[in-house]
Protein backbone atom coordinates (compact mmCIF):
# COMPACT_ATOMS: atom_id res chain seq x y z
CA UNK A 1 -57.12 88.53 42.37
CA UNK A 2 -56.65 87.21 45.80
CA UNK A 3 -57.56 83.62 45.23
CA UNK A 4 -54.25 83.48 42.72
CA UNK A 5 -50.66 83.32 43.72
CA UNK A 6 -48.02 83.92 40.86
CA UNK A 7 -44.75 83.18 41.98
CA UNK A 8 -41.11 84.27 39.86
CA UNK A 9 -38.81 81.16 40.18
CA UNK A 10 -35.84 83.00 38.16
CA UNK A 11 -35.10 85.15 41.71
CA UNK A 12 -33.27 84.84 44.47
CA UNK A 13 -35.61 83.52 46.98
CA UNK A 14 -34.02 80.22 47.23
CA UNK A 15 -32.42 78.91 50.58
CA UNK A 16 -30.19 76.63 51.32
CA UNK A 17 -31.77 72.96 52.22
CA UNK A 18 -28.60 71.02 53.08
CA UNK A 19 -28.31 67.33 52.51
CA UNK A 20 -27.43 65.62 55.96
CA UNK A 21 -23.96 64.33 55.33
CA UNK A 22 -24.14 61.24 57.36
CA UNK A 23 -26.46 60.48 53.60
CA UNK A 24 -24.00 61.45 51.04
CA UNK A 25 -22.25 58.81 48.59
CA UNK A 26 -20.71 60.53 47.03
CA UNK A 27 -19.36 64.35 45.59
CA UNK A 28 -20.64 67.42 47.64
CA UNK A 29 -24.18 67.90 46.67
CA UNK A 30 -25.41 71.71 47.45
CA UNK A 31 -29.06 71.50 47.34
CA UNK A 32 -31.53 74.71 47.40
CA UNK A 33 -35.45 74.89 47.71
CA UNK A 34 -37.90 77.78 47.52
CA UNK A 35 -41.14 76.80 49.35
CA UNK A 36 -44.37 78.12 47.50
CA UNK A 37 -47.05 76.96 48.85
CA UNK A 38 -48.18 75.15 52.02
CA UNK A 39 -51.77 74.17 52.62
CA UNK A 40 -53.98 75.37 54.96
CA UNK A 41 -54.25 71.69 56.97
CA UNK A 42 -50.23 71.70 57.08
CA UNK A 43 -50.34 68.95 54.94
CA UNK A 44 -49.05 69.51 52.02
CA UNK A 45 -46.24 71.72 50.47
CA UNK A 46 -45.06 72.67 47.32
CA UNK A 47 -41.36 73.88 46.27
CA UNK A 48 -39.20 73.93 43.66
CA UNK A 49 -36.46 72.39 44.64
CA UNK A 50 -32.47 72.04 43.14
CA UNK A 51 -29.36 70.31 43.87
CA UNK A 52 -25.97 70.49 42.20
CA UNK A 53 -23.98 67.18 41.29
CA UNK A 54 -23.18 64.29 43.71
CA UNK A 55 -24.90 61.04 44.73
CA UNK A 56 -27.16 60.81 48.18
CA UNK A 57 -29.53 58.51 50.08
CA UNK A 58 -32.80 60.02 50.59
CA UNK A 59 -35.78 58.97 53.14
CA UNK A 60 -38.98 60.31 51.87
CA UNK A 61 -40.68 61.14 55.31
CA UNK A 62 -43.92 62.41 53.00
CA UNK A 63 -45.45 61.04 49.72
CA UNK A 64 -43.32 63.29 47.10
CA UNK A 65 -44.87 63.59 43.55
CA UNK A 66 -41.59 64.98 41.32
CA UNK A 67 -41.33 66.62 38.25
CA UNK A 68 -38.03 67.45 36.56
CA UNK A 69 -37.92 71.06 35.31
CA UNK A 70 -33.82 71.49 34.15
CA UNK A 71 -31.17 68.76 34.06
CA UNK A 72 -31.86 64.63 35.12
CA UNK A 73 -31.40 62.47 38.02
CA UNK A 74 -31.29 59.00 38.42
CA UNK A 75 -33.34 57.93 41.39
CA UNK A 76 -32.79 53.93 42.55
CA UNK A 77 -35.36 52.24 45.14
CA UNK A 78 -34.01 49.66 47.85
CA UNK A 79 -34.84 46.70 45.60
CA UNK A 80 -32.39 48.06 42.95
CA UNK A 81 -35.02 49.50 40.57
CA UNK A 82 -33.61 52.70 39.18
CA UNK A 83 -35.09 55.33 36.58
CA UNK A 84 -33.84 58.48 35.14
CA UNK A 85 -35.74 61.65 35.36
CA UNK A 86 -35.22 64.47 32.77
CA UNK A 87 -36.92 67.41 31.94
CA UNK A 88 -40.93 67.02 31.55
CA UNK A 89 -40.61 63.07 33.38
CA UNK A 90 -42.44 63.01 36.75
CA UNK A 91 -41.89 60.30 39.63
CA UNK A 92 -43.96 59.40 42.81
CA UNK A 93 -41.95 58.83 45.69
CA UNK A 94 -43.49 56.57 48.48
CA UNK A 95 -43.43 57.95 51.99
CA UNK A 96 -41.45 56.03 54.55
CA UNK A 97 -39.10 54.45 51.94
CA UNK A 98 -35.24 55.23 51.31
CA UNK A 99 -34.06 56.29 47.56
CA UNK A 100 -30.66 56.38 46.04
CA UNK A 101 -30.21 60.44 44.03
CA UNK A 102 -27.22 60.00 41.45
CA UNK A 103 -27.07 64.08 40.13
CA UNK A 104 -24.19 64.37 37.21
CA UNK A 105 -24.61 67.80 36.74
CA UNK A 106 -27.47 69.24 38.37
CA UNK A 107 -31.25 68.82 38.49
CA UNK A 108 -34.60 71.45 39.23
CA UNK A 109 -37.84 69.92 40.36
CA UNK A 110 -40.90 70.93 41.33
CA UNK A 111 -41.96 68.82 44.43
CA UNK A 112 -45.03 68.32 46.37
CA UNK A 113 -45.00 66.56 49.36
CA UNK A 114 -48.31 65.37 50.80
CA UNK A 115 -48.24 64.00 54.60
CA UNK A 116 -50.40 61.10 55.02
CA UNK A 117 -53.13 61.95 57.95
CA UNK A 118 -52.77 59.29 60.43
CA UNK A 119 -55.62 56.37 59.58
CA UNK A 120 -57.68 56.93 63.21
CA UNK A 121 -57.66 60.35 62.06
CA UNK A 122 -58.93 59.87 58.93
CA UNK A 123 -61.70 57.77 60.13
CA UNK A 124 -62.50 60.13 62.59
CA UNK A 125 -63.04 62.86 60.11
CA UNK A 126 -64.90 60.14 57.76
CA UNK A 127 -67.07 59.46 60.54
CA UNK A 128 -68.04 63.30 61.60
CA UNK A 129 -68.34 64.00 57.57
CA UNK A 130 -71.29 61.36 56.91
CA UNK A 131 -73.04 62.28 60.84
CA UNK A 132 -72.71 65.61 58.95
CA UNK A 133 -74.77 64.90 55.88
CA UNK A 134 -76.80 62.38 57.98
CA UNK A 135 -78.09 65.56 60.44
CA UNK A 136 -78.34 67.83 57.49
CA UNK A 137 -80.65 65.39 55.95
CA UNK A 138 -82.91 64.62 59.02
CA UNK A 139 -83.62 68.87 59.16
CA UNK A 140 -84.58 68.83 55.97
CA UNK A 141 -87.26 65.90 55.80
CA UNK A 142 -88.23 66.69 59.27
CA UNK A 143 -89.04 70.55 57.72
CA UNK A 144 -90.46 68.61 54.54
CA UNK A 145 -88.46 70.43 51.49
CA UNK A 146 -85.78 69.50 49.90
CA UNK A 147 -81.97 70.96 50.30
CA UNK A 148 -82.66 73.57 47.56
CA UNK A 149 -85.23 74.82 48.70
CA UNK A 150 -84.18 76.54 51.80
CA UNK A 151 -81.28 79.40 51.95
CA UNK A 152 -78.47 78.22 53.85
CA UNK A 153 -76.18 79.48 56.57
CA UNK A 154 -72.75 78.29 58.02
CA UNK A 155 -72.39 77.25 61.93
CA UNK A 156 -69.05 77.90 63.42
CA UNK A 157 -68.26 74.98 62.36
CA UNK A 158 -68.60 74.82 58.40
CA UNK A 159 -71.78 72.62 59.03
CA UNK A 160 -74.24 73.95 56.75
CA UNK A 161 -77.78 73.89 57.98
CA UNK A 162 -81.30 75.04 56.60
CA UNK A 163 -81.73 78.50 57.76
């Protein structure tokens, strides 16, 4: 099975992923984080991610969805709001924003951080995706069948034509 990756989270693959200090409150938080999986457009990661007891500002530089695997946190915004993840809760963590981590005893996650693709990026790829289907769609009524109807074959580029 090679489109399938199993991982065993009860190892010792875990690495140290210190908190800077200049952000620690309070205690000495030691956190660890084994990295499982990061896409193939470098944009998103997953890990599972653990920290031992202390309290620490955090700046989400990625969108962060988190779910709480052992133990709780409570995680407090800039306006105040705060909300306490245990076991089986799950969060979403704005990019670009600053949270409050207040860890009694310790806490496991599993974390995925997705990077947002800058928006003239975006577009651009928006743009090239529908000039795409727009070309694709021109060969085929110009050739008068329709897109089943002819086998297809893949350009150097992934751009799927009629063959």
């Amino acid at each position: 099975m090679d489109g399938i990756r199993t991982l065993d989270f009860t190892g010792g693959a875990a690495v140290d992923s210190p908190i800077r200090p200049e952000w620690v409150v309070e205690g000495d938080p030691v956190a660890r984080i084994h990295e499982w999986t990061i896409s193939s457009d470098l944009l998103s990661t997953t890990a599972i991610w653990s920290c031992t007891a202390g309290t620490f500002r955090w700046y989400a530089e990625a969108e962060e969805l988190v779910h709480i695997l052992e133990g709780a946190v409570i995680v407090t915004d800039e306006s105040g709001q705060s909300v306490e993840l245990t076991p089986g809760r799950a969060a979403v963590l704005t990019a670009g924003e600053w949270t409050t981590w207040t860890i009694d005893d310790h806490v496991k996650k599993h974390a995925v951080w997705k990077t947002a693709v800058p928006t003239p990026v975006r577009l651009f790829w928006r743009a090239l995706s529908a000039l795409r289907r727009i070309a694709r769609r021109a060969r085929i009524v110009r050739r008068g069948s329709t897109p089943d109807a002819q086998p297809a074959s893949a350009t150097p580029f992934g751009i799927r034509t009629a063959a």
